[in-house]
C-alpha atoms as a PDB file:
ATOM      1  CA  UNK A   1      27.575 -42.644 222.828  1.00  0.00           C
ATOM      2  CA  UNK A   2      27.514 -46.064 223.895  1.00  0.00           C
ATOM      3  CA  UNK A   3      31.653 -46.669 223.048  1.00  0.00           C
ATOM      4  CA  UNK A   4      32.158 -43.852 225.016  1.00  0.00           C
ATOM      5  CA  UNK A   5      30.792 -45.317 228.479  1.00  0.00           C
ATOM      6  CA  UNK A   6      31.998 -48.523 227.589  1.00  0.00           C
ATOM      7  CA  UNK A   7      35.982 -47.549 227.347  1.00  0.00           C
ATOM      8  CA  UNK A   8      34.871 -45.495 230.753  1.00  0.00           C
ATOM      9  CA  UNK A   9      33.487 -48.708 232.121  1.00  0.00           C
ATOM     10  CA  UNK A  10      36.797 -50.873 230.800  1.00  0.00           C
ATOM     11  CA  UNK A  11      38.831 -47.723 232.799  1.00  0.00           C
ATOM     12  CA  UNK A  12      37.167 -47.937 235.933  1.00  0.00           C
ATOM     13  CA  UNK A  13      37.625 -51.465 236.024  1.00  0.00           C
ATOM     14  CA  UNK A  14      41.385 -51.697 235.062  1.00  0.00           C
ATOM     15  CA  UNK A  15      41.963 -49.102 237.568  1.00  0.00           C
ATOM     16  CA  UNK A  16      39.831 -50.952 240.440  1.00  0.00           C
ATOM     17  CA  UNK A  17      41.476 -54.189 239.342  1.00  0.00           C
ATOM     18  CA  UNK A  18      44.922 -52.307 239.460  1.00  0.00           C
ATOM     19  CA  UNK A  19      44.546 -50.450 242.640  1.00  0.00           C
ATOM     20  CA  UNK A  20      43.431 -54.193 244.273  1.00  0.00           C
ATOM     21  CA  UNK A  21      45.964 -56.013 242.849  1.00  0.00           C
ATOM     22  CA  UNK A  22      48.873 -53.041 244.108  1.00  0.00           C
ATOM     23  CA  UNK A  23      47.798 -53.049 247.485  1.00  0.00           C
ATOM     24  CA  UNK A  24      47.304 -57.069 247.500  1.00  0.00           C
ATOM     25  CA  UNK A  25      50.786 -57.049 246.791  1.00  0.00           C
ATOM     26  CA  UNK A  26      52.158 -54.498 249.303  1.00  0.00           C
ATOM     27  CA  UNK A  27      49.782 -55.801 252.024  1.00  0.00           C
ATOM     28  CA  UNK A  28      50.170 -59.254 251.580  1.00  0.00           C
ATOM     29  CA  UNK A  29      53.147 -60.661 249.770  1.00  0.00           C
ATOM     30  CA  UNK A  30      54.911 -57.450 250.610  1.00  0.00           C
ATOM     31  CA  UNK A  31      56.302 -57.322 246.821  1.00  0.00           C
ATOM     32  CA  UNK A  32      55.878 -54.324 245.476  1.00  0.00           C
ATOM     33  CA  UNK A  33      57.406 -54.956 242.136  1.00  0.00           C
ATOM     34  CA  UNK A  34      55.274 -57.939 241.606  1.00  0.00           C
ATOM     35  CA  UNK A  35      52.482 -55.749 241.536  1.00  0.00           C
ATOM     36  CA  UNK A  36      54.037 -53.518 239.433  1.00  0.00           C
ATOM     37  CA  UNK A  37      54.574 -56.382 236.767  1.00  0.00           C
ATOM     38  CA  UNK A  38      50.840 -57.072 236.095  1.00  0.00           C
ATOM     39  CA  UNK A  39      49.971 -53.583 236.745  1.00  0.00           C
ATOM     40  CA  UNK A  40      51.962 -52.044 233.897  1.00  0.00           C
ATOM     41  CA  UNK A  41      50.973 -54.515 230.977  1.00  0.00           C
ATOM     42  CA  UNK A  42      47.278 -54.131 231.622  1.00  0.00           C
ATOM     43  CA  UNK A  43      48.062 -50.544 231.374  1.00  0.00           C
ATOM     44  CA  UNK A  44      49.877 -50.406 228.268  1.00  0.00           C
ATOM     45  CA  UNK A  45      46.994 -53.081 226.614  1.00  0.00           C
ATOM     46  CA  UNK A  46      44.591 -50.421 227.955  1.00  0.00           C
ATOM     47  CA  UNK A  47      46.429 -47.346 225.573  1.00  0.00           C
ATOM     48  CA  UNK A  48      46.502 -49.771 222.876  1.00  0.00           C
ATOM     49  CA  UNK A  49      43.158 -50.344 222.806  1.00  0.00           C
ATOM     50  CA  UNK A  50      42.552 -46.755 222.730  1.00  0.00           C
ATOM     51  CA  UNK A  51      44.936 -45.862 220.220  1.00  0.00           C
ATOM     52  CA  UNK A  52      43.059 -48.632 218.082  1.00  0.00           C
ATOM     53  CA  UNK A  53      39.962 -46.929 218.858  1.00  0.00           C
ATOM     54  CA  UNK A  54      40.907 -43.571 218.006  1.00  0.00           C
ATOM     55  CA  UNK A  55      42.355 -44.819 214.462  1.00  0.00           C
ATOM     56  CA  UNK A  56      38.905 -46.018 213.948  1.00  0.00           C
ATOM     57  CA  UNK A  57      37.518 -42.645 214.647  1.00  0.00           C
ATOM     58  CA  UNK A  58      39.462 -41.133 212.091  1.00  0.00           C
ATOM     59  CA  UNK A  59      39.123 -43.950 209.579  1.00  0.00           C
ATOM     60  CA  UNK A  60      35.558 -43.394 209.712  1.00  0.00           C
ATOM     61  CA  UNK A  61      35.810 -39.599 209.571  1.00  0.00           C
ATOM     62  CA  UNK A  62      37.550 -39.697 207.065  1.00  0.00           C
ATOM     63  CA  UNK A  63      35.386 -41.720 205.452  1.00  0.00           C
ATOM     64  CA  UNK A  64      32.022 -39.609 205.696  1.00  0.00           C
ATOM     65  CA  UNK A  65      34.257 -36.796 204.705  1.00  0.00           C
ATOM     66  CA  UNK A  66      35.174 -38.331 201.071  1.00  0.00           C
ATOM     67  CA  UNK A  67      30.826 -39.396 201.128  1.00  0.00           C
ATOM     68  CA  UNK A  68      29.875 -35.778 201.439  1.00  0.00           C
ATOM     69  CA  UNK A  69      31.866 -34.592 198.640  1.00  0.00           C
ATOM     70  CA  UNK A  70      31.060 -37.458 196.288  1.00  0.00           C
ATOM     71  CA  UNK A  71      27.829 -36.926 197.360  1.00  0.00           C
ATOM     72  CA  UNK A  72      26.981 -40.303 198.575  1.00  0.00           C
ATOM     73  CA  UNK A  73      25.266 -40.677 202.023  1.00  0.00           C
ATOM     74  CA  UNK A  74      26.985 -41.282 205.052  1.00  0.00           C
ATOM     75  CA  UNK A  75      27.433 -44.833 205.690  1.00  0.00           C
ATOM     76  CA  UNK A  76      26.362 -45.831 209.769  1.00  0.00           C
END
């Protein structure tokens, strides 16, 4: 599916932007925790986004569920 290799695309960049931004901070301003500030919040927006994403899944599962016993179509 194309949501699917979009969130993996949105993970591989949060963790390249993480993993630069962690080592930026130990290597060069020698702060560990201030990498650990803007690490953890794009982290946590990251699960949010996926627990948004998964509530849609259901939603809409839910949704062609009740369609196939009224007997209605699926809607795309």
């Amino acid at each position: 599916m194309v949501a699917e290799t979009r969130d993996d695309k949105v993970l591989v960049a949060i963790g390249v932007l993480s993993l630069a931004w962690i080592l930026y901070s130990v290597l060069i301003i020698q702060r560990l925790l201030a990498g650990v500030g803007v690490v953890i919040p794009l982290v946590v927006l990251y699960l949010l986004w996926r627990f948004v994403r998964a509530v849609e899944r259901i939603a809409d599962a839910v949704e062609d569920g009740e369609a196939a016993v009224d007997g209605t179509p699926p809607t795309e």
